[in-house]
ModelCIF file with pLDDT and N, C-alpha, C, O atoms, coordinates in Angstrom:
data_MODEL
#
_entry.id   MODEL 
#
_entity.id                         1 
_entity.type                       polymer 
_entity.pdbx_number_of_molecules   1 
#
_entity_poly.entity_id                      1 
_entity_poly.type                           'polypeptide(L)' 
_entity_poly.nstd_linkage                   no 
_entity_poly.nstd_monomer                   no 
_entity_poly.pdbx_seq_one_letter_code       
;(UNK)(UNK)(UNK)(UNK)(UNK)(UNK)(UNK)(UNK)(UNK)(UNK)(UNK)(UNK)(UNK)(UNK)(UNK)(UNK)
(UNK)(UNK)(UNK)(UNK)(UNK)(UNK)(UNK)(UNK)(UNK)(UNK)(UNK)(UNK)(UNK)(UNK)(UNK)(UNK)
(UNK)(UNK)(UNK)(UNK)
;
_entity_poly.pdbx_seq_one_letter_code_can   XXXXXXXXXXXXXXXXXXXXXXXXXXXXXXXXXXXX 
_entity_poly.pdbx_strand_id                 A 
#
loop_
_entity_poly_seq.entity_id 
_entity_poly_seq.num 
_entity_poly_seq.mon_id 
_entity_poly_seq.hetero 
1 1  UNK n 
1 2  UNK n 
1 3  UNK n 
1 4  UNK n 
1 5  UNK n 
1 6  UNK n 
1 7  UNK n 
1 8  UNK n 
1 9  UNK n 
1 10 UNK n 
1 11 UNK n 
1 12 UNK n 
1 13 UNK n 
1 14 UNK n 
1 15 UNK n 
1 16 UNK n 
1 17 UNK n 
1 18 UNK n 
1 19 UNK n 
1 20 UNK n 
1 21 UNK n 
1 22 UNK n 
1 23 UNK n 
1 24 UNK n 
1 25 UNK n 
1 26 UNK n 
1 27 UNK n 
1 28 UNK n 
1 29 UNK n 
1 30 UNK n 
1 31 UNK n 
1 32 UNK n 
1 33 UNK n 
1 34 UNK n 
1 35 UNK n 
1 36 UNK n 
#
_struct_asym.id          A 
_struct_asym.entity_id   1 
#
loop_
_ma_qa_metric.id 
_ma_qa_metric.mode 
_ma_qa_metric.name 
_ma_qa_metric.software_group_id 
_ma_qa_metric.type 
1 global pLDDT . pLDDT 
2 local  pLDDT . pLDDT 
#
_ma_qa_metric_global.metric_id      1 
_ma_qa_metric_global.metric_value   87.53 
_ma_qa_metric_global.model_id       1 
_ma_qa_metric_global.ordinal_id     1 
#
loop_
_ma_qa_metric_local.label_asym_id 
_ma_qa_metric_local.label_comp_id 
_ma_qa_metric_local.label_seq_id 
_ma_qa_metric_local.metric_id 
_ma_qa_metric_local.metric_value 
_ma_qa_metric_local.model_id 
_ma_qa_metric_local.ordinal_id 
A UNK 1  2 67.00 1 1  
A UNK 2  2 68.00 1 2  
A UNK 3  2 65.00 1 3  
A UNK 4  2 64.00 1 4  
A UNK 5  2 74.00 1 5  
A UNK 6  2 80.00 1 6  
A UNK 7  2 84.00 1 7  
A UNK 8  2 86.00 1 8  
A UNK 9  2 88.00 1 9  
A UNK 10 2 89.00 1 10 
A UNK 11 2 91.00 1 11 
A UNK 12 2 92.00 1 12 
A UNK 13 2 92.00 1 13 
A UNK 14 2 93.00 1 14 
A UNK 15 2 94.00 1 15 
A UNK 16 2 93.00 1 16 
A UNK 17 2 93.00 1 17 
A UNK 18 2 94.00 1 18 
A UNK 19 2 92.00 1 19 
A UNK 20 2 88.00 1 20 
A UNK 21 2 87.00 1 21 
A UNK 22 2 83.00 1 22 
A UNK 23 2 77.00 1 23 
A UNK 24 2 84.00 1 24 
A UNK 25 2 89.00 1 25 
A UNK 26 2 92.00 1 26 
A UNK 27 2 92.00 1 27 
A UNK 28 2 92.00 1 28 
A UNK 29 2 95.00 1 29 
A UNK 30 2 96.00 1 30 
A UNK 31 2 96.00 1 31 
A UNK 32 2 97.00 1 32 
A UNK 33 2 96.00 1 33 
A UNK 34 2 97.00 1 34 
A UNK 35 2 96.00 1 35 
A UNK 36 2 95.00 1 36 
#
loop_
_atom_site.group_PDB 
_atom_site.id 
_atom_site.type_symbol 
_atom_site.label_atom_id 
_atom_site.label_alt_id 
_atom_site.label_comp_id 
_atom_site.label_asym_id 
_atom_site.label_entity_id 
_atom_site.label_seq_id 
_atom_site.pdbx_PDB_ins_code 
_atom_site.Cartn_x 
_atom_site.Cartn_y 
_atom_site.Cartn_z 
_atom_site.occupancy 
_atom_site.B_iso_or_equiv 
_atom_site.pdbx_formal_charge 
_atom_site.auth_seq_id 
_atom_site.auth_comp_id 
_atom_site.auth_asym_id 
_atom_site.auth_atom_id 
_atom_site.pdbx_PDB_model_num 
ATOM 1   N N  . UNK A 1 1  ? 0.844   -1.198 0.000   1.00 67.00 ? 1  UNK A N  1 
ATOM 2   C CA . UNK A 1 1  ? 0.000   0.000  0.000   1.00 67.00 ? 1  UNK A CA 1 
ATOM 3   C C  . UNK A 1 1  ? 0.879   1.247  0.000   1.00 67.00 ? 1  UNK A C  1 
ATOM 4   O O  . UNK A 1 1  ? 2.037   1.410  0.385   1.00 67.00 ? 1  UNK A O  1 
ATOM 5   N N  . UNK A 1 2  ? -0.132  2.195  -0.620  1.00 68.00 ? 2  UNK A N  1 
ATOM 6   C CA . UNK A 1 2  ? 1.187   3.889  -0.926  1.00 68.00 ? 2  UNK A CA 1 
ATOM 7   C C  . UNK A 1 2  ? 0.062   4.516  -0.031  1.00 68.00 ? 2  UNK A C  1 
ATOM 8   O O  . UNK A 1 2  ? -1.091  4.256  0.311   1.00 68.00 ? 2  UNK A O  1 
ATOM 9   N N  . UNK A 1 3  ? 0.972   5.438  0.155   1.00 65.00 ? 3  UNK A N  1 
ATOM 10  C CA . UNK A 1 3  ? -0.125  6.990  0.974   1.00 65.00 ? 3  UNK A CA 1 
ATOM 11  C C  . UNK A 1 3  ? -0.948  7.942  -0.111  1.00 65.00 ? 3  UNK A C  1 
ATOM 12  O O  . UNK A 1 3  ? -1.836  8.785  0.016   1.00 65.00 ? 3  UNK A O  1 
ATOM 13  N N  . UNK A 1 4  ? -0.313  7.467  -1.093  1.00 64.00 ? 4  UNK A N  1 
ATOM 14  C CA . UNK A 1 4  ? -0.668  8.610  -2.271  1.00 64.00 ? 4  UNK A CA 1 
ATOM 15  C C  . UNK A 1 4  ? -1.789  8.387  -2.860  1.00 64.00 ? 4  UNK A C  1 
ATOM 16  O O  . UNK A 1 4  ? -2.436  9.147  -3.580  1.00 64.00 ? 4  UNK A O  1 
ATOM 17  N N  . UNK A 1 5  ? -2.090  6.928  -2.421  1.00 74.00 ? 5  UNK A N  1 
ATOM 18  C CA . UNK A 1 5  ? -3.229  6.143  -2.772  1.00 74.00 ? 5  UNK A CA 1 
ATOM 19  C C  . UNK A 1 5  ? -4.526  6.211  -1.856  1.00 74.00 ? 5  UNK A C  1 
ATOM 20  O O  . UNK A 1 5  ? -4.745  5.266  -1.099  1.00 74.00 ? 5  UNK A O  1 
ATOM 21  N N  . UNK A 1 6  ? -5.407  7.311  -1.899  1.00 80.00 ? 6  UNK A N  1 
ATOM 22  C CA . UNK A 1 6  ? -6.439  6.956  -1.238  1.00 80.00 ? 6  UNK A CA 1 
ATOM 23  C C  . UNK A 1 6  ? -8.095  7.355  -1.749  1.00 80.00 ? 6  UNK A C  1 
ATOM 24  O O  . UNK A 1 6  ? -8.398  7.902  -2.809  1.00 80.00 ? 6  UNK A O  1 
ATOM 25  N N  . UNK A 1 7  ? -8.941  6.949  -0.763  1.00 84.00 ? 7  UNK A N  1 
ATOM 26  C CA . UNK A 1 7  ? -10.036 7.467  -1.185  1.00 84.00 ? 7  UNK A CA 1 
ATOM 27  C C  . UNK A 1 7  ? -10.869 8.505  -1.146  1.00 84.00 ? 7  UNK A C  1 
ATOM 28  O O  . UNK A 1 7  ? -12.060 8.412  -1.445  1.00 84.00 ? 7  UNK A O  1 
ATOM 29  N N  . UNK A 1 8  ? -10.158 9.831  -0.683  1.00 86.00 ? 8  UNK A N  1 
ATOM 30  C CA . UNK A 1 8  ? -9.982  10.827 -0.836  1.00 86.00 ? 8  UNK A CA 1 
ATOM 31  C C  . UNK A 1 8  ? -9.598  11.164 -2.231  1.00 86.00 ? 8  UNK A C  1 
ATOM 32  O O  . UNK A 1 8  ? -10.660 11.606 -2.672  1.00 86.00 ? 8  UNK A O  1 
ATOM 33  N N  . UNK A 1 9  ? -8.727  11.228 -3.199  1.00 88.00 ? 9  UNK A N  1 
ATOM 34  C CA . UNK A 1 9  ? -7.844  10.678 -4.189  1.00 88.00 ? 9  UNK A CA 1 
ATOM 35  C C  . UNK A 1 9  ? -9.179  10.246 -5.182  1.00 88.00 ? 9  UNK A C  1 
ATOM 36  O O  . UNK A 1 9  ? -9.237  10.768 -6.296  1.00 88.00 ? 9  UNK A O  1 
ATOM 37  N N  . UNK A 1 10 ? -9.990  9.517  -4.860  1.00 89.00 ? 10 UNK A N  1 
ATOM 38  C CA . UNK A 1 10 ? -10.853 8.851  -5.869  1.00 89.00 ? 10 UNK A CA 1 
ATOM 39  C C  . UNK A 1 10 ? -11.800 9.616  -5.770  1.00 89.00 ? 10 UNK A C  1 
ATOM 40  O O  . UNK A 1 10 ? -12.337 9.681  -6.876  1.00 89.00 ? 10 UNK A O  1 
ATOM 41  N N  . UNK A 1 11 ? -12.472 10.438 -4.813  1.00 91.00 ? 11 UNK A N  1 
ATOM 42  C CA . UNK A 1 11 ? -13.540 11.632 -4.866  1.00 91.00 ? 11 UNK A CA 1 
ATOM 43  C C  . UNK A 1 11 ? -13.293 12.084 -5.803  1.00 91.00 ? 11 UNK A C  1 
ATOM 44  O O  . UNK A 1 11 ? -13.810 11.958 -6.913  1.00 91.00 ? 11 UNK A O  1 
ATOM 45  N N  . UNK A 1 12 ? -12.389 12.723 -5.426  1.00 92.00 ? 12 UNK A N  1 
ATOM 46  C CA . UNK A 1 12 ? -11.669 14.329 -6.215  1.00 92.00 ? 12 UNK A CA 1 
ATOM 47  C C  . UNK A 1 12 ? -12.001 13.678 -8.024  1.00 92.00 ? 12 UNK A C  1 
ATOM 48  O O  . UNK A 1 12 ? -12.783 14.256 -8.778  1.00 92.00 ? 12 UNK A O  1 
ATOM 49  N N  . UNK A 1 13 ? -11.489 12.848 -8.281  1.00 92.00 ? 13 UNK A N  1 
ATOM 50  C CA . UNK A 1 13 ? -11.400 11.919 -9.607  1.00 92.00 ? 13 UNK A CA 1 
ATOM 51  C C  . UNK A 1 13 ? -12.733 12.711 -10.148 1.00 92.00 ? 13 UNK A C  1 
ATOM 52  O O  . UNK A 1 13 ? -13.000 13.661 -10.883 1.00 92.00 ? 13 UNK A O  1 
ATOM 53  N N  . UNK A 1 14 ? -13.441 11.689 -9.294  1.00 93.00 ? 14 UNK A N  1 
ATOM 54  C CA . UNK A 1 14 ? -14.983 11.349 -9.897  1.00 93.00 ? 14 UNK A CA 1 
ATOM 55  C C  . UNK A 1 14 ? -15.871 12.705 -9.593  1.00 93.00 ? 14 UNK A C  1 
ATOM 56  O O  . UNK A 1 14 ? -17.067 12.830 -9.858  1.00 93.00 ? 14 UNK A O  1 
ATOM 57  N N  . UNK A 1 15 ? -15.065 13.642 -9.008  1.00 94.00 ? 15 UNK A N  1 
ATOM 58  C CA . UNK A 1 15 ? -16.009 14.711 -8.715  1.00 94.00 ? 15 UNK A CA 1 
ATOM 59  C C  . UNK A 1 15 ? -15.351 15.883 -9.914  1.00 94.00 ? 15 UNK A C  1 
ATOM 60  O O  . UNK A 1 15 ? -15.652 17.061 -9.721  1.00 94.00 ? 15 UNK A O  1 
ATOM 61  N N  . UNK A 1 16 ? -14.583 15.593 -10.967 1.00 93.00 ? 16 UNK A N  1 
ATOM 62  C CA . UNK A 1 16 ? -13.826 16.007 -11.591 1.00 93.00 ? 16 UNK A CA 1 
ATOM 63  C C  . UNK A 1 16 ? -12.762 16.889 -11.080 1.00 93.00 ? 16 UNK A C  1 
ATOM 64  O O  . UNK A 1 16 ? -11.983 17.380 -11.897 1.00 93.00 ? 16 UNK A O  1 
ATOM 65  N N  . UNK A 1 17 ? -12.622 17.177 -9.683  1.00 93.00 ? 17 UNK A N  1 
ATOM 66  C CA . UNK A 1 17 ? -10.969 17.988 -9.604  1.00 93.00 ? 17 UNK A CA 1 
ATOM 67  C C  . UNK A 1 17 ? -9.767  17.238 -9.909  1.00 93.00 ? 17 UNK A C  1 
ATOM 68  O O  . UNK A 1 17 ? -9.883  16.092 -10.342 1.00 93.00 ? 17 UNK A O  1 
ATOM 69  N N  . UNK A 1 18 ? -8.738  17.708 -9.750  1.00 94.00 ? 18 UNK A N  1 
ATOM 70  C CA . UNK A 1 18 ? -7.693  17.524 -10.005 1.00 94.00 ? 18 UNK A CA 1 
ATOM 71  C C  . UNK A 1 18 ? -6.974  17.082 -8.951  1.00 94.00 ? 18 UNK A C  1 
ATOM 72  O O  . UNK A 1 18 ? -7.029  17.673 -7.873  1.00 94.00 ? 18 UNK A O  1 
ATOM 73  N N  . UNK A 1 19 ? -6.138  15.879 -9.159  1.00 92.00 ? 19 UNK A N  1 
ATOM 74  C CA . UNK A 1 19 ? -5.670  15.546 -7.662  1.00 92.00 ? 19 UNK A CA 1 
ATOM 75  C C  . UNK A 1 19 ? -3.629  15.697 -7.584  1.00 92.00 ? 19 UNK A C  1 
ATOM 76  O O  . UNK A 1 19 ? -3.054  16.658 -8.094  1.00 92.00 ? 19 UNK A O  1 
ATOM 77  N N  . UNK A 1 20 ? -3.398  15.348 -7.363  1.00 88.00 ? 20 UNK A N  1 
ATOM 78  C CA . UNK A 1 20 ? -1.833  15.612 -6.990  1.00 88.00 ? 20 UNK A CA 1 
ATOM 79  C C  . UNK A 1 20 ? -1.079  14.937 -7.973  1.00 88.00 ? 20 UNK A C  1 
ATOM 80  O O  . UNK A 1 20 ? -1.636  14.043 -8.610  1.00 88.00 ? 20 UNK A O  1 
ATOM 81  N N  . UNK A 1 21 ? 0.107   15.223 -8.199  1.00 87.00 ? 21 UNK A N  1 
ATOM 82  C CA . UNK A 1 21 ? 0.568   14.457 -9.037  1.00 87.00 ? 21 UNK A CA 1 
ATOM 83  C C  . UNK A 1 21 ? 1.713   13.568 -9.053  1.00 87.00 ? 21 UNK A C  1 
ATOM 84  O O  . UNK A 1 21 ? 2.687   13.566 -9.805  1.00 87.00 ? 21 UNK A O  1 
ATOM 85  N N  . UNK A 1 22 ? 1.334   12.623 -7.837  1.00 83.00 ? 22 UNK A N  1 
ATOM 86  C CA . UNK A 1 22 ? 2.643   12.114 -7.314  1.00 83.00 ? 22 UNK A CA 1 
ATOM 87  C C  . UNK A 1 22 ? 2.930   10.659 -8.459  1.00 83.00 ? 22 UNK A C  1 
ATOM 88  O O  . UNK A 1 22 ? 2.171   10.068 -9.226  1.00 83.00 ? 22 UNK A O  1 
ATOM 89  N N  . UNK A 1 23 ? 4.137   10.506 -8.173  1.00 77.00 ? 23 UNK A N  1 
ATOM 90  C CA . UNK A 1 23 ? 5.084   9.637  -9.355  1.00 77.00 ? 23 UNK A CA 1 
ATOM 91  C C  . UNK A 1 23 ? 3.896   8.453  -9.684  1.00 77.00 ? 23 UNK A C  1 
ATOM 92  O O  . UNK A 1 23 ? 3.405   8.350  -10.809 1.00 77.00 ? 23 UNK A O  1 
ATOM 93  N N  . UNK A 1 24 ? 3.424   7.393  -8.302  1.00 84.00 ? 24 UNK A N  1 
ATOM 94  C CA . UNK A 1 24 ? 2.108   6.373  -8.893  1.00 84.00 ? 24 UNK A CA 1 
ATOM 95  C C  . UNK A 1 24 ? 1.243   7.059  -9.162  1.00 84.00 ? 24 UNK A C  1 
ATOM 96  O O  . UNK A 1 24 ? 1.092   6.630  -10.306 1.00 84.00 ? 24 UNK A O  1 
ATOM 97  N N  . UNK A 1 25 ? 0.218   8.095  -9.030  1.00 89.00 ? 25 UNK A N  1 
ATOM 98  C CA . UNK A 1 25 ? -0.631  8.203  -9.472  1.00 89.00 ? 25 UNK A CA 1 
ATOM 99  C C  . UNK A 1 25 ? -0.437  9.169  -10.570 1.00 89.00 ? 25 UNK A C  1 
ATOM 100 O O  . UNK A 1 25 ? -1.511  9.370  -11.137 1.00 89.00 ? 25 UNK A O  1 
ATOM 101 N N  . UNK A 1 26 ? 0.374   9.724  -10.989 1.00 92.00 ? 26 UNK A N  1 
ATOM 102 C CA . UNK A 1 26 ? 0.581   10.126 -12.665 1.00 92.00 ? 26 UNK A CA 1 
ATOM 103 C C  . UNK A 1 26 ? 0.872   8.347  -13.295 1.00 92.00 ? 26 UNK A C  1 
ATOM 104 O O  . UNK A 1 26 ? 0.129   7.779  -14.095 1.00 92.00 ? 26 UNK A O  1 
ATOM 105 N N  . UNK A 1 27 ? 1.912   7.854  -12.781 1.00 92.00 ? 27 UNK A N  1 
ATOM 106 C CA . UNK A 1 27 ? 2.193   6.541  -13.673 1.00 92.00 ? 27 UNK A CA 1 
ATOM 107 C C  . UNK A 1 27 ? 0.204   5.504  -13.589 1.00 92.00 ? 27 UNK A C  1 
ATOM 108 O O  . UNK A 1 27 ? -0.372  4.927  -14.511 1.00 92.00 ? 27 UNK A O  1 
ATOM 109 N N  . UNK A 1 28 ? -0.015  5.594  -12.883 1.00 92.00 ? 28 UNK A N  1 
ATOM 110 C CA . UNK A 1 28 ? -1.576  5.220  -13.009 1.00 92.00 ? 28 UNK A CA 1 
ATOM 111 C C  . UNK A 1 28 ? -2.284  5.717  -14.206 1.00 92.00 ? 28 UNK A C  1 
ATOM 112 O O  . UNK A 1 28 ? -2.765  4.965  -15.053 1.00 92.00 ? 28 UNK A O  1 
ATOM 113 N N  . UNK A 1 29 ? -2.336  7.024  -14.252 1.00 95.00 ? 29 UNK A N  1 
ATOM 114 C CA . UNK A 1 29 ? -2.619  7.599  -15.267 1.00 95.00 ? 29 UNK A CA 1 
ATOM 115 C C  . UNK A 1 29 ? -2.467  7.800  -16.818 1.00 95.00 ? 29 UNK A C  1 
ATOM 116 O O  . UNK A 1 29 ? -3.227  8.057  -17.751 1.00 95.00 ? 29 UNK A O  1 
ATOM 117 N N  . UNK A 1 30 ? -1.021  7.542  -16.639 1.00 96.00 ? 30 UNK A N  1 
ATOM 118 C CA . UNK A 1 30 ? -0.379  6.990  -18.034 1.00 96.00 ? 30 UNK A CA 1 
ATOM 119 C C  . UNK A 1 30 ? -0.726  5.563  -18.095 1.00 96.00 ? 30 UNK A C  1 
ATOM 120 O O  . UNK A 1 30 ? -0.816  5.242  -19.280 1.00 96.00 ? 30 UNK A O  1 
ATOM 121 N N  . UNK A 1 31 ? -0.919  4.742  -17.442 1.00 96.00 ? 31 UNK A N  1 
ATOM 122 C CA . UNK A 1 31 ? -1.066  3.390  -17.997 1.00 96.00 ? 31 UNK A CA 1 
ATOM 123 C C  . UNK A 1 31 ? -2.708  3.272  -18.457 1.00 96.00 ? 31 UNK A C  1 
ATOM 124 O O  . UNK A 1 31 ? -2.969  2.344  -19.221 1.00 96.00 ? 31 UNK A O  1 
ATOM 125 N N  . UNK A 1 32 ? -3.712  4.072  -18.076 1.00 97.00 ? 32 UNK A N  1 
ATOM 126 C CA . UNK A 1 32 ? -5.371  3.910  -18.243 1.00 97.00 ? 32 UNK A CA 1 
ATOM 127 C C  . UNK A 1 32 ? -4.941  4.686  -19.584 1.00 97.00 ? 32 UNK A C  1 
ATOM 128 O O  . UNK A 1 32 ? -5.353  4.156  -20.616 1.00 97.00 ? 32 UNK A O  1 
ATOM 129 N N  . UNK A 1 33 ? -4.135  5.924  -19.745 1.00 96.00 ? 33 UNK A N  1 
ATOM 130 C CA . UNK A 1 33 ? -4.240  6.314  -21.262 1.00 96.00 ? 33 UNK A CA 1 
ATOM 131 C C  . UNK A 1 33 ? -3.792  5.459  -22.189 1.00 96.00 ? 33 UNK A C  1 
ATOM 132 O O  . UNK A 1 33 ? -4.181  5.538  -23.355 1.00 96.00 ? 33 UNK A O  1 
ATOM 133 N N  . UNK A 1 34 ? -2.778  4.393  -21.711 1.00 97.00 ? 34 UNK A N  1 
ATOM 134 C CA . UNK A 1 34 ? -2.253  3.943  -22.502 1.00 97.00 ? 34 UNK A CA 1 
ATOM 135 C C  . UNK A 1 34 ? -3.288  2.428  -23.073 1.00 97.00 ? 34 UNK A C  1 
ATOM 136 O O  . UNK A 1 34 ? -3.357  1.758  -24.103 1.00 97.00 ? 34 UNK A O  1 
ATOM 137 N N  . UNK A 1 35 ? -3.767  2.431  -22.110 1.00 96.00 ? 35 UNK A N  1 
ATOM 138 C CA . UNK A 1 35 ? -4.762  1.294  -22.205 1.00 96.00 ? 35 UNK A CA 1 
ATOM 139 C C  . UNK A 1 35 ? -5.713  1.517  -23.142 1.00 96.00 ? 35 UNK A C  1 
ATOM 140 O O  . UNK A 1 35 ? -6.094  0.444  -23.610 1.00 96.00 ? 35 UNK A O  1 
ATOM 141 N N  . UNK A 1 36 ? -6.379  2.664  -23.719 1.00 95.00 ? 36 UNK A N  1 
ATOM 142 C CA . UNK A 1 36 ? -7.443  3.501  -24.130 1.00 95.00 ? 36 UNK A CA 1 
ATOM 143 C C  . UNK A 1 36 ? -6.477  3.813  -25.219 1.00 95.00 ? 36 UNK A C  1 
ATOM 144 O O  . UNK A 1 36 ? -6.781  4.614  -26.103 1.00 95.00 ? 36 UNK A O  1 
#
């Protein structure tokens, strides 16, 4: 488990803000674009 990872983190997502941009959750991000 990361700290960077939470469900706080997944609000923000789905509530459309913008969340932080730490190294896993940008690399998270690149891998769903990359998936798509």
């Amino acid at each position: 488990q990361r700290p960077q990872y939470s469900e706080a983190a997944i609000k923000k997502i789905m509530a459309g803000e913008r969340v932080e941009a730490s190294d896993g959750v940008s690399d998270k991000l690149v891998r769903v674009g990359q998936d798509f």
